[in-house]
C-alpha atoms as a PDB file:
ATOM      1  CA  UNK A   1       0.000   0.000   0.000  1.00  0.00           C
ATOM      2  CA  UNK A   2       2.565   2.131   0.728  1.00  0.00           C
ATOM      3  CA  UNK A   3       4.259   1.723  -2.974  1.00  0.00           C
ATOM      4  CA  UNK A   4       0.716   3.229  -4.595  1.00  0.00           C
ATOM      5  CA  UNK A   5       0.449   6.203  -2.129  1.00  0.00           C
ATOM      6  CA  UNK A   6       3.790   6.857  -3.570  1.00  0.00           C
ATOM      7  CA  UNK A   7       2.931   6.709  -7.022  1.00  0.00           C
ATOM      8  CA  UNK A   8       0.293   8.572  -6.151  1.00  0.00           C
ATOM      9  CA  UNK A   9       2.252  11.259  -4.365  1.00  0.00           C
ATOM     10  CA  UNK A  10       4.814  11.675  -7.834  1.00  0.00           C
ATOM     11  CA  UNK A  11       1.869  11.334 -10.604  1.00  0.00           C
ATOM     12  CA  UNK A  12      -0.106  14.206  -8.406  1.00  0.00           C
ATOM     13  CA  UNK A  13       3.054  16.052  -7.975  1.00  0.00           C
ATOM     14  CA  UNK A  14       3.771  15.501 -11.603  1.00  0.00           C
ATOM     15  CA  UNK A  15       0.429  17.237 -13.335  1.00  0.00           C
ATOM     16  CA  UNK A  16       0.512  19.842 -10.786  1.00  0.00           C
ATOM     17  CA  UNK A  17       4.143  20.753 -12.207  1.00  0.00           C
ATOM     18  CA  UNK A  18       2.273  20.210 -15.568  1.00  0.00           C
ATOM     19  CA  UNK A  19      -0.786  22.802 -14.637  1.00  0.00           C
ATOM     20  CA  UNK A  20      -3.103  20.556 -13.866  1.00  0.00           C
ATOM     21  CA  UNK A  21      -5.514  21.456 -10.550  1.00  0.00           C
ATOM     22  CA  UNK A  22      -5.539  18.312  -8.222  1.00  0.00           C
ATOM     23  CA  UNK A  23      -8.022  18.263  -5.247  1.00  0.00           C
ATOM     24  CA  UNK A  24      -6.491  16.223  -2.688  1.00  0.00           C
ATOM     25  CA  UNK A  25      -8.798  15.159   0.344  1.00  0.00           C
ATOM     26  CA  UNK A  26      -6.931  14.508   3.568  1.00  0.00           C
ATOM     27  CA  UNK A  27      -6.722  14.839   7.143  1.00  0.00           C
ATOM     28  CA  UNK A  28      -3.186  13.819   7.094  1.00  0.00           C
ATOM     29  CA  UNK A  29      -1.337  16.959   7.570  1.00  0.00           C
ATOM     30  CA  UNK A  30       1.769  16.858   6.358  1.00  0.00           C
ATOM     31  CA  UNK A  31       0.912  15.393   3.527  1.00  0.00           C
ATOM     32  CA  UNK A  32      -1.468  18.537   3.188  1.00  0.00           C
ATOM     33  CA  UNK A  33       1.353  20.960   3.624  1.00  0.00           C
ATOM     34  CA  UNK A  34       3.809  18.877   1.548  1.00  0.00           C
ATOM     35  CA  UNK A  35       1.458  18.729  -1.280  1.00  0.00           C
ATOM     36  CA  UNK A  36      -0.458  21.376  -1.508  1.00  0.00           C
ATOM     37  CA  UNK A  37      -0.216  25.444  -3.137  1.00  0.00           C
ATOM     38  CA  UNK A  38      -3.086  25.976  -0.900  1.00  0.00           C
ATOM     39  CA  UNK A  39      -5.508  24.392   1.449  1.00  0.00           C
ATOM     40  CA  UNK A  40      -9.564  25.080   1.748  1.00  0.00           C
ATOM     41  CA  UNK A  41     -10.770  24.000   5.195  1.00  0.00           C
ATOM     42  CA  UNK A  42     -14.440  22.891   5.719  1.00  0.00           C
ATOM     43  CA  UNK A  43     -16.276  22.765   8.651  1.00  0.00           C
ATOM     44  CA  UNK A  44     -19.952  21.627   9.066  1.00  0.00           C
ATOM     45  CA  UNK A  45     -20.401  21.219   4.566  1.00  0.00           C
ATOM     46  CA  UNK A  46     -18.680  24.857   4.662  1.00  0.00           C
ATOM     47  CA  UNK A  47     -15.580  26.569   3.224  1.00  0.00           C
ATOM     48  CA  UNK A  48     -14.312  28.615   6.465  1.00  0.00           C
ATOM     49  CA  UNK A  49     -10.959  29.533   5.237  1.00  0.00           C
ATOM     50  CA  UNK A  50      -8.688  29.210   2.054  1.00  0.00           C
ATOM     51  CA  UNK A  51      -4.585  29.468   3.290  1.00  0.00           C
ATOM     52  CA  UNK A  52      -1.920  29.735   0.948  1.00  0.00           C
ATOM     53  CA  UNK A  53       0.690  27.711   1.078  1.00  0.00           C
ATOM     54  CA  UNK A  54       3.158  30.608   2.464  1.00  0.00           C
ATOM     55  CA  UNK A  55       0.503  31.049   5.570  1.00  0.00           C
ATOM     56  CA  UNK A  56       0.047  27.265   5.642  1.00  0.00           C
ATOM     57  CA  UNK A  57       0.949  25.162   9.161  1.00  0.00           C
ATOM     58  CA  UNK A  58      -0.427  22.930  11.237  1.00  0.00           C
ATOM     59  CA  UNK A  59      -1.614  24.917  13.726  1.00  0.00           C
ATOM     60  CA  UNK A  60      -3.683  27.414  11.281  1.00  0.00           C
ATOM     61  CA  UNK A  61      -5.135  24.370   9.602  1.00  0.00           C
ATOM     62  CA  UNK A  62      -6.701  22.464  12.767  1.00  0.00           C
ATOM     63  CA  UNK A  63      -7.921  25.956  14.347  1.00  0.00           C
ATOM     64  CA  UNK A  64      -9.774  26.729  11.003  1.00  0.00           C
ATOM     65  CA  UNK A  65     -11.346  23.394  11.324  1.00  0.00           C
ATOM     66  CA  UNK A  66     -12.602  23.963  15.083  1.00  0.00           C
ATOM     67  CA  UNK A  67     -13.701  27.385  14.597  1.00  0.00           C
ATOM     68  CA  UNK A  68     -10.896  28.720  16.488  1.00  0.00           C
ATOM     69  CA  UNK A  69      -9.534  31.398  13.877  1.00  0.00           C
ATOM     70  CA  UNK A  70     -11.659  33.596  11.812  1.00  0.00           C
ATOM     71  CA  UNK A  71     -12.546  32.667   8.126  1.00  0.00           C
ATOM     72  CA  UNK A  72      -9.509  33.183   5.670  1.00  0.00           C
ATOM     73  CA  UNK A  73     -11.619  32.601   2.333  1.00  0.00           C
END
């Protein structure tokens, strides 16, 4: 399993380079931060903030998603 997550991670890494969009679902954070030019956070079926890849770290992400920072988007 872990081989195909790694094909995964290069073939996703590999159209994004090409400029390709590529929505990746996860709660696995740093694969969120690794991966990504920036990261929408929903809570409760809503967008509550959109954080660039520059802004983006752990912390930010999981307050977003409890409601404990204000709305980015």
């Amino acid at each position: 399993m872990q081989r195909s997550f790694a094909t995964l991670v290069v073939t996703a890494l590999a159209c994004g380079a090409g400029g390709l969009s590529i929505l990746l679902i996860s709660s696995e954070l740093p694969e969120l931060l690794g991966m990504s030019d920036r990261i929408l956070v929903m809570r409760e079926g809503r967008l509550v903030a959109e954080i660039p890849r520059s802004g983006a770290t752990e912390e930010r992400v999981v307050g977003a998603a409890a409601g404990l920072q204000e709305a980015v988007a």
